[in-house]
PDB file of N, CA and C in Angstrom:
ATOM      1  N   UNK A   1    -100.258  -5.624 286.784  1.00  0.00           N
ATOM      2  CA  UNK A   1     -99.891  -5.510 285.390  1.00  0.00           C
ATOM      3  C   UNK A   1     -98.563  -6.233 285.165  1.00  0.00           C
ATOM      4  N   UNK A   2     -98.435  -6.631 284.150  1.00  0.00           N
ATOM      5  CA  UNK A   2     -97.387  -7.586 283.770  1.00  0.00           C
ATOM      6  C   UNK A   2     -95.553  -6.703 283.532  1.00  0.00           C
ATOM      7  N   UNK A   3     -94.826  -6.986 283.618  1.00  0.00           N
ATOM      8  CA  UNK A   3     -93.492  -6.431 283.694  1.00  0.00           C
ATOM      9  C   UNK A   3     -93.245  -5.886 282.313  1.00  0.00           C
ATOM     10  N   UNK A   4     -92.978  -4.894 281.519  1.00  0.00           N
ATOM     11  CA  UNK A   4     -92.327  -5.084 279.967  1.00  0.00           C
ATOM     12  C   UNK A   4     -90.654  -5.622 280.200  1.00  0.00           C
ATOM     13  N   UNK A   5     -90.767  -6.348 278.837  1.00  0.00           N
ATOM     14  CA  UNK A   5     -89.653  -6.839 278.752  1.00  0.00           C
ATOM     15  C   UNK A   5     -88.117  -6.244 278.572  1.00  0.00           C
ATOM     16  N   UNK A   6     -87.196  -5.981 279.351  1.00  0.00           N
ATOM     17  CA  UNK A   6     -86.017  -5.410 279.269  1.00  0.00           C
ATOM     18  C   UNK A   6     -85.262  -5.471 277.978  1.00  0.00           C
ATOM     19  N   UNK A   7     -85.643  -4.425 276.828  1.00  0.00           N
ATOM     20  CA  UNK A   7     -84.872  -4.858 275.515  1.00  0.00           C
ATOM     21  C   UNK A   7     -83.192  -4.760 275.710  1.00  0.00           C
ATOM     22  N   UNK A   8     -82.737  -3.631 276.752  1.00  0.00           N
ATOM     23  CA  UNK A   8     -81.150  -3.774 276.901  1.00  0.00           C
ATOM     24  C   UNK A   8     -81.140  -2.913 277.627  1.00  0.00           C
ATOM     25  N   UNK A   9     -79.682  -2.878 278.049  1.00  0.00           N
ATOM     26  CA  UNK A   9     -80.036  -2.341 280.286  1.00  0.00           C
ATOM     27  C   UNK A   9     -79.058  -1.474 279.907  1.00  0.00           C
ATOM     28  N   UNK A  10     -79.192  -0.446 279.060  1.00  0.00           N
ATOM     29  CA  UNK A  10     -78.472   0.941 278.584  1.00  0.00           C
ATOM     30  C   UNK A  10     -79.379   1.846 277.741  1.00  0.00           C
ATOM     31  N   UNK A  11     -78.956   2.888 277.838  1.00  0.00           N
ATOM     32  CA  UNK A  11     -79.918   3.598 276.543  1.00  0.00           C
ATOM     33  C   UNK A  11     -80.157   3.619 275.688  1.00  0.00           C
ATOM     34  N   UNK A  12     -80.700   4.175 274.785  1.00  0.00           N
ATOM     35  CA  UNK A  12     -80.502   4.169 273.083  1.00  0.00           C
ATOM     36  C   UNK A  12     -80.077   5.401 272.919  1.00  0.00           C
ATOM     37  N   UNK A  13     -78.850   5.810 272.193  1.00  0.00           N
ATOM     38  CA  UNK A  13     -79.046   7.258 271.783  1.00  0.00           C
ATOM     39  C   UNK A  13     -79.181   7.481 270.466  1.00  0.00           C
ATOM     40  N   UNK A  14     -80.308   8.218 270.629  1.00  0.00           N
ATOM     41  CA  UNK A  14     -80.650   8.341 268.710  1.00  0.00           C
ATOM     42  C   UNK A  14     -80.511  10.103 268.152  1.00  0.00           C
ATOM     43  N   UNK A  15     -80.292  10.404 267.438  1.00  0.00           N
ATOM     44  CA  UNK A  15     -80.372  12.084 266.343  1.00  0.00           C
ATOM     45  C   UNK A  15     -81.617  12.107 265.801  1.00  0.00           C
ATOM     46  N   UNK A  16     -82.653  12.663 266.206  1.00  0.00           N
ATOM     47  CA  UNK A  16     -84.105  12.413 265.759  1.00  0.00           C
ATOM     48  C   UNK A  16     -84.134  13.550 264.972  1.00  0.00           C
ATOM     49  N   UNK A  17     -84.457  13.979 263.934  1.00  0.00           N
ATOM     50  CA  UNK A  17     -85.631  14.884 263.329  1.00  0.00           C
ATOM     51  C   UNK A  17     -86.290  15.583 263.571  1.00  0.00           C
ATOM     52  N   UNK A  18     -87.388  16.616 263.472  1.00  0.00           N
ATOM     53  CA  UNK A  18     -88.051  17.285 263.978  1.00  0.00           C
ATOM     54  C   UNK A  18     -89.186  16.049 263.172  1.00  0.00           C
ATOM     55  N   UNK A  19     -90.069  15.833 264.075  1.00  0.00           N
ATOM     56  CA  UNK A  19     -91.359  14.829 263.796  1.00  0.00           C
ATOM     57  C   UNK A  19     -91.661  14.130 265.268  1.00  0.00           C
ATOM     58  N   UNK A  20     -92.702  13.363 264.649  1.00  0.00           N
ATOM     59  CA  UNK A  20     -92.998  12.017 265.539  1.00  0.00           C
ATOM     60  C   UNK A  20     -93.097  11.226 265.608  1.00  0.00           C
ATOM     61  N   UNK A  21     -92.479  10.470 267.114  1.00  0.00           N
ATOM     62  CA  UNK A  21     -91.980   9.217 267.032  1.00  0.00           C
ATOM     63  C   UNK A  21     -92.888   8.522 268.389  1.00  0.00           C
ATOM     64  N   UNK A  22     -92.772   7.227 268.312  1.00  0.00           N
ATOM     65  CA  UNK A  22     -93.531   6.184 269.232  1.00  0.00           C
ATOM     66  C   UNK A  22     -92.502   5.215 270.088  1.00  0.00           C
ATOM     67  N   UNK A  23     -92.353   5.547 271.105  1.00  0.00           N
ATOM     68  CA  UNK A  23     -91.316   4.800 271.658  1.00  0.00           C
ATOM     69  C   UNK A  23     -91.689   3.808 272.447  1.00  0.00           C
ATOM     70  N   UNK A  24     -91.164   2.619 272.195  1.00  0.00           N
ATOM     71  CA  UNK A  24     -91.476   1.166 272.837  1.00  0.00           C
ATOM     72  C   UNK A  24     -91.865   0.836 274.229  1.00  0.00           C
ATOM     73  N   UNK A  25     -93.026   0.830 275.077  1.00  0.00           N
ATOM     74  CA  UNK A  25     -92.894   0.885 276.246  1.00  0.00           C
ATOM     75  C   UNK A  25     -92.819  -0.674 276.582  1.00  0.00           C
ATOM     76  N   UNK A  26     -93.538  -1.607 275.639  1.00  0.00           N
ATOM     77  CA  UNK A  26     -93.163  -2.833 276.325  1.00  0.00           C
ATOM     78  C   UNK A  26     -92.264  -4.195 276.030  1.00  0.00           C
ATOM     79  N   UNK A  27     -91.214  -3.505 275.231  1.00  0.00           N
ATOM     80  CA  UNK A  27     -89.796  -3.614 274.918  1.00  0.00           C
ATOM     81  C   UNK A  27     -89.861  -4.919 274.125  1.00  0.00           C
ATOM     82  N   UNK A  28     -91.245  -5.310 273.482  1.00  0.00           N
ATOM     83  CA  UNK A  28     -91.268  -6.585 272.878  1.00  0.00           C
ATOM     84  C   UNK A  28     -90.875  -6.206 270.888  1.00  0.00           C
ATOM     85  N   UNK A  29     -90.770  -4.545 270.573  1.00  0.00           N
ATOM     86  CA  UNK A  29     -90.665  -4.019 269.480  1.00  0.00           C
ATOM     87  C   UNK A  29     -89.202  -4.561 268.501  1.00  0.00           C
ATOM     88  N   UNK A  30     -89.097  -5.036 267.725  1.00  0.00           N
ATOM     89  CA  UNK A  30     -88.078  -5.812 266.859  1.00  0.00           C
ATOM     90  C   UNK A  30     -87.102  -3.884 266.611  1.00  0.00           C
ATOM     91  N   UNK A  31     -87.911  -3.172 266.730  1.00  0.00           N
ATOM     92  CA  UNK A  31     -87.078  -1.665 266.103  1.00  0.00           C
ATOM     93  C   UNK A  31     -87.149  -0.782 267.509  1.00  0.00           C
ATOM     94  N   UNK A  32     -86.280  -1.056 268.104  1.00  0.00           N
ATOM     95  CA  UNK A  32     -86.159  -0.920 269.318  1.00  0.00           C
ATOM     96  C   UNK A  32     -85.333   0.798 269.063  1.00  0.00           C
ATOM     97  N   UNK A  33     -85.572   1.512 269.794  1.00  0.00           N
ATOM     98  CA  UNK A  33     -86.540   1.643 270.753  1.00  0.00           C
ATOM     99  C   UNK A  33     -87.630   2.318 270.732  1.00  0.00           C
ATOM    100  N   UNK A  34     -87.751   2.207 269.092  1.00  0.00           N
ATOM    101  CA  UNK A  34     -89.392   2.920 268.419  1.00  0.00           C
ATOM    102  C   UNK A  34     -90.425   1.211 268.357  1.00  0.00           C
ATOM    103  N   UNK A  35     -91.462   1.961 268.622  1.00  0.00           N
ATOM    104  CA  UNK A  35     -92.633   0.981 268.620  1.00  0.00           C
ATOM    105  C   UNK A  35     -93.039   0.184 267.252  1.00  0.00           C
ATOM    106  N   UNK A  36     -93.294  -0.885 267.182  1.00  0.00           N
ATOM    107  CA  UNK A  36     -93.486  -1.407 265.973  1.00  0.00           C
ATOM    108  C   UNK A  36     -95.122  -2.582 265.979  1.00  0.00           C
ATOM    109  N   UNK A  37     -95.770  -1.888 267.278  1.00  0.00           N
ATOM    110  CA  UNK A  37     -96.950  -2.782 267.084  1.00  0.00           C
ATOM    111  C   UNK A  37     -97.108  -3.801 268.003  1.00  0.00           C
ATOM    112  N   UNK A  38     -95.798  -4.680 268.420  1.00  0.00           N
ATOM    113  CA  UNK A  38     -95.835  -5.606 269.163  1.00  0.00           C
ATOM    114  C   UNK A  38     -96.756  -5.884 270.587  1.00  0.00           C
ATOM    115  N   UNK A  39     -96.766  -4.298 270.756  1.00  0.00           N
ATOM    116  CA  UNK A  39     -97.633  -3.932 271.782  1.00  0.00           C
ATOM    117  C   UNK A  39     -99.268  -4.321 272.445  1.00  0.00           C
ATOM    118  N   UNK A  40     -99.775  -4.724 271.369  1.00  0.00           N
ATOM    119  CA  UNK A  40    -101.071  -5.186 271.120  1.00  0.00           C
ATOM    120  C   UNK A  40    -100.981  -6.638 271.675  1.00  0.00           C
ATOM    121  N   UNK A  41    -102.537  -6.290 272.997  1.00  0.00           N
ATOM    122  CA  UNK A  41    -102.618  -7.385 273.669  1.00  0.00           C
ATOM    123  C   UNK A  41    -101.896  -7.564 274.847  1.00  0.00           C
ATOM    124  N   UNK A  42    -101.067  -6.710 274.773  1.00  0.00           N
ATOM    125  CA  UNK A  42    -100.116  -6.365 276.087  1.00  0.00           C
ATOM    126  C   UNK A  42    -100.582  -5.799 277.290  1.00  0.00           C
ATOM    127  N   UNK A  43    -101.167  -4.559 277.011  1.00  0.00           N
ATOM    128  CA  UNK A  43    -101.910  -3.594 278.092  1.00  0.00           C
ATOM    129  C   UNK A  43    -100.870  -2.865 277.617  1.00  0.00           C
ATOM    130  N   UNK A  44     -99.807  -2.772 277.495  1.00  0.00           N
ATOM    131  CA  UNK A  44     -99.102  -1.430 277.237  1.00  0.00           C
ATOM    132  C   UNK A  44     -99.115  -0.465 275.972  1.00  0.00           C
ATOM    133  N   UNK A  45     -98.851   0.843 275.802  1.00  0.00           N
ATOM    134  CA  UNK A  45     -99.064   1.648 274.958  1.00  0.00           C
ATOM    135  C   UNK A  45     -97.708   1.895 274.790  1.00  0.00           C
ATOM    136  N   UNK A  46     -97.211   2.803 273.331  1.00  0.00           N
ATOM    137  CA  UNK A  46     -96.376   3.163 273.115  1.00  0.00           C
ATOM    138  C   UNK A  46     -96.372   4.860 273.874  1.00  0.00           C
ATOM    139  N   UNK A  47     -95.379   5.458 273.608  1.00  0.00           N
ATOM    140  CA  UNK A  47     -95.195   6.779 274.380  1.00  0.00           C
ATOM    141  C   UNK A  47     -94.818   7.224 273.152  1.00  0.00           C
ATOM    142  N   UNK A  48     -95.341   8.912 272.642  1.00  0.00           N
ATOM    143  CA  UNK A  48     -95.446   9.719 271.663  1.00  0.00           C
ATOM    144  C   UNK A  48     -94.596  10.353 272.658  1.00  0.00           C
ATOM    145  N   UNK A  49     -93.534  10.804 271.086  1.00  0.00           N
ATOM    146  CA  UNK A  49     -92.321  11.722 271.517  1.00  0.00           C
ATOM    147  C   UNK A  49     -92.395  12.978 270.180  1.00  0.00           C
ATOM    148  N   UNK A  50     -92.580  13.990 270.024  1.00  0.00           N
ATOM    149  CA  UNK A  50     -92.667  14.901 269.243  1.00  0.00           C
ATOM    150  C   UNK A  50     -91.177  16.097 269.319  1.00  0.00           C
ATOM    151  N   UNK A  51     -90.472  16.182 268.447  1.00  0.00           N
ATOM    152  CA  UNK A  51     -89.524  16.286 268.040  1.00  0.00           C
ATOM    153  C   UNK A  51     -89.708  17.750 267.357  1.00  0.00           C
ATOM    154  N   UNK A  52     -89.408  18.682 268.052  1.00  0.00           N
ATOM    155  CA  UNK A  52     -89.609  20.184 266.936  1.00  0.00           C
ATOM    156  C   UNK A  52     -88.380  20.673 266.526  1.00  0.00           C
ATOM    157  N   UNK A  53     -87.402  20.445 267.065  1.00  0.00           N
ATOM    158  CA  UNK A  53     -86.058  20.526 266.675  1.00  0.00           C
ATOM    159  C   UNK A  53     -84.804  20.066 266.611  1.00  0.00           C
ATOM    160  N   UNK A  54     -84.203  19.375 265.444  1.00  0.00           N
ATOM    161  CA  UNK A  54     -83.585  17.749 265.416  1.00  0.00           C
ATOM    162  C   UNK A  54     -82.729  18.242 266.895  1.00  0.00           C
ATOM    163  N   UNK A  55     -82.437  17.187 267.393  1.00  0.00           N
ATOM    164  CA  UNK A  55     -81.670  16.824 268.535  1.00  0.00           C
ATOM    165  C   UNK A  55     -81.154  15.467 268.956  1.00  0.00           C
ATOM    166  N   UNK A  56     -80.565  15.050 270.188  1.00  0.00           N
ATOM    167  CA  UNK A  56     -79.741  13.964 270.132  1.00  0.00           C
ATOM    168  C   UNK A  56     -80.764  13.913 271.752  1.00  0.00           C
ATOM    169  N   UNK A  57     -81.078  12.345 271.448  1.00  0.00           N
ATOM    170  CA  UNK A  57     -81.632  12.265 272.806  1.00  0.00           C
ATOM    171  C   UNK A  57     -81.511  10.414 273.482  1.00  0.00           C
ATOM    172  N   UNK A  58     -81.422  10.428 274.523  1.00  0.00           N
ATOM    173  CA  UNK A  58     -81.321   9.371 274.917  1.00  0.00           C
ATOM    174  C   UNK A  58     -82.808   8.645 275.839  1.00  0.00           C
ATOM    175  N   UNK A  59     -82.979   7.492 275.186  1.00  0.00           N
ATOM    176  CA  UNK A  59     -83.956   6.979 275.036  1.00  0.00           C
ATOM    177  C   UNK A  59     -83.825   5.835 275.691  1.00  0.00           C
ATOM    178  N   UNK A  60     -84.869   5.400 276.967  1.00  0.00           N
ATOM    179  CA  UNK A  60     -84.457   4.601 277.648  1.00  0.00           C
ATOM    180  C   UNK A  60     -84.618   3.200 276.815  1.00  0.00           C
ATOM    181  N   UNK A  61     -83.964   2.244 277.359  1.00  0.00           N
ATOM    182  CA  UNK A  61     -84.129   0.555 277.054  1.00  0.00           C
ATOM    183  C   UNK A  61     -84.288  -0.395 277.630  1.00  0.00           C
ATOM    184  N   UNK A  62     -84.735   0.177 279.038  1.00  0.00           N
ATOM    185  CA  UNK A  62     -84.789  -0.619 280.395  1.00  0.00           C
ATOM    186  C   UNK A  62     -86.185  -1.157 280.321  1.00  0.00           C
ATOM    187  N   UNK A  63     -86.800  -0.048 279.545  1.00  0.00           N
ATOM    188  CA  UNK A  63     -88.220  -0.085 280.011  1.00  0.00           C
ATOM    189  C   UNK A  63     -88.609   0.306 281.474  1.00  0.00           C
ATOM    190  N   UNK A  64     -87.972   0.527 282.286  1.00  0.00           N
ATOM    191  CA  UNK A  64     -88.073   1.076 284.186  1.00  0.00           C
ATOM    192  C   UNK A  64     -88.073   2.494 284.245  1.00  0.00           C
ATOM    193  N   UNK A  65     -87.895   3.319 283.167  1.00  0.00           N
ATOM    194  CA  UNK A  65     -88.160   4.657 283.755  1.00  0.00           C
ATOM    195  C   UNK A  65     -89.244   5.016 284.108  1.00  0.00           C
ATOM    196  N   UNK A  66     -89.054   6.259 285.200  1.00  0.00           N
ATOM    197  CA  UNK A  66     -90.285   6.982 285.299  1.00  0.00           C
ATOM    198  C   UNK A  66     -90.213   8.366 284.469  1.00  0.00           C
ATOM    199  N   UNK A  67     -89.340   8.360 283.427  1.00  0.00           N
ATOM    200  CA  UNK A  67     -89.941   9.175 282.873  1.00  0.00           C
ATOM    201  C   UNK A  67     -89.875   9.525 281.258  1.00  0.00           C
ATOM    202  N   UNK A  68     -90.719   8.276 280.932  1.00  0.00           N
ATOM    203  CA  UNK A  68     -91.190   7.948 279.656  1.00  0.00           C
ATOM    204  C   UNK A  68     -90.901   9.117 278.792  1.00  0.00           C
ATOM    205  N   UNK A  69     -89.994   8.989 277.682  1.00  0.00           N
ATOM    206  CA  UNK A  69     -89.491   7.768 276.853  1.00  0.00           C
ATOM    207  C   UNK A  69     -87.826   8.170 277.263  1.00  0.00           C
ATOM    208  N   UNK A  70     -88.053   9.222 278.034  1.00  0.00           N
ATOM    209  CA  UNK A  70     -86.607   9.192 278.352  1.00  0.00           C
ATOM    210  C   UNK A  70     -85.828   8.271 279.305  1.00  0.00           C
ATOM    211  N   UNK A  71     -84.228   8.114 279.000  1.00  0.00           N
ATOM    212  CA  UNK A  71     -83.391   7.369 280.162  1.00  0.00           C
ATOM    213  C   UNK A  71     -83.521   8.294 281.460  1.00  0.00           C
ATOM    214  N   UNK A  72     -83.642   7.578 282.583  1.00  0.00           N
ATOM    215  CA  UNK A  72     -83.356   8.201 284.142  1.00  0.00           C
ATOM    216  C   UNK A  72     -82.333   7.558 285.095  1.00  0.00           C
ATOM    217  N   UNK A  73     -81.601   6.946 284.059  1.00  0.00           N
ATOM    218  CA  UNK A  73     -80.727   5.874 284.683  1.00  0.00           C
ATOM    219  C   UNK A  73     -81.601   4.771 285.555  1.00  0.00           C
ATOM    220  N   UNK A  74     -82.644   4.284 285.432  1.00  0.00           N
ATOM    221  CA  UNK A  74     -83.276   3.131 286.190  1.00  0.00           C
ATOM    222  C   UNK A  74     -82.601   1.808 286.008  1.00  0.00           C
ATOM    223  N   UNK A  75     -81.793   1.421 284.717  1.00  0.00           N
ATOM    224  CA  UNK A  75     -80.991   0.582 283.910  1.00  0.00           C
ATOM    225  C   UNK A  75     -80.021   0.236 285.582  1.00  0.00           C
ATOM    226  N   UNK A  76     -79.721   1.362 286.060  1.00  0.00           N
ATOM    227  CA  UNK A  76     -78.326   1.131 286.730  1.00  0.00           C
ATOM    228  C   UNK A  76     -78.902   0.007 287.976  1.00  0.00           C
ATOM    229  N   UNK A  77     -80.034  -0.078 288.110  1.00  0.00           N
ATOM    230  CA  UNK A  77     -80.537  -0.663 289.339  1.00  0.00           C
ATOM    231  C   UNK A  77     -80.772  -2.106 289.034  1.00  0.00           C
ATOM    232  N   UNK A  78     -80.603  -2.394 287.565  1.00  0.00           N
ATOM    233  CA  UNK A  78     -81.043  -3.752 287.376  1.00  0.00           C
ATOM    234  C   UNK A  78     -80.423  -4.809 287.509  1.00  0.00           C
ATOM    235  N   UNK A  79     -80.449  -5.492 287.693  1.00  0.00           N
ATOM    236  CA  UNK A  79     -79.400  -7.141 287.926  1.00  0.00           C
ATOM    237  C   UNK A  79     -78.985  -7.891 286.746  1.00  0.00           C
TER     238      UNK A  79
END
């Protein structure tokens, strides 16, 4: 499978809402680090993040985590 593209080698931290959101797995999304479609044709899917009580969360941008859609610090390993 093909690499997603590294949108930026830090997190995003966003104040979300209680709702749902689609987070970019193959970092080609112009509204980073929510999904915007770009995805199509890729093989990759976006990752559903459901939000029941607003909070502050950090959202990876590496695209390298293992644990979708959150940061795991994988960023720190990159070159």
């Amino acid at each position: 499978m093909a690499q997603p593209v590294i949108a930026q080698k830090s997190p995003y931290a966003a104040e979300l809402a209680p709702g749902e959101y689609w987070w970019c797995a193959c970092g080609q999304s112009k509204k980073q680090p929510f999904c915007d479609g770009s995805h199509k044709g890729t093989g990759f899917s976006p990752a559903k993040l459901t939000v029941t009580v607003g909070e502050k969360v950090w959202l990876c941008g590496c695209k390298q985590t293992r644990n979708p859609p959150f940061c795991d610090g994988s960023h720190k390993a990159l070159m």
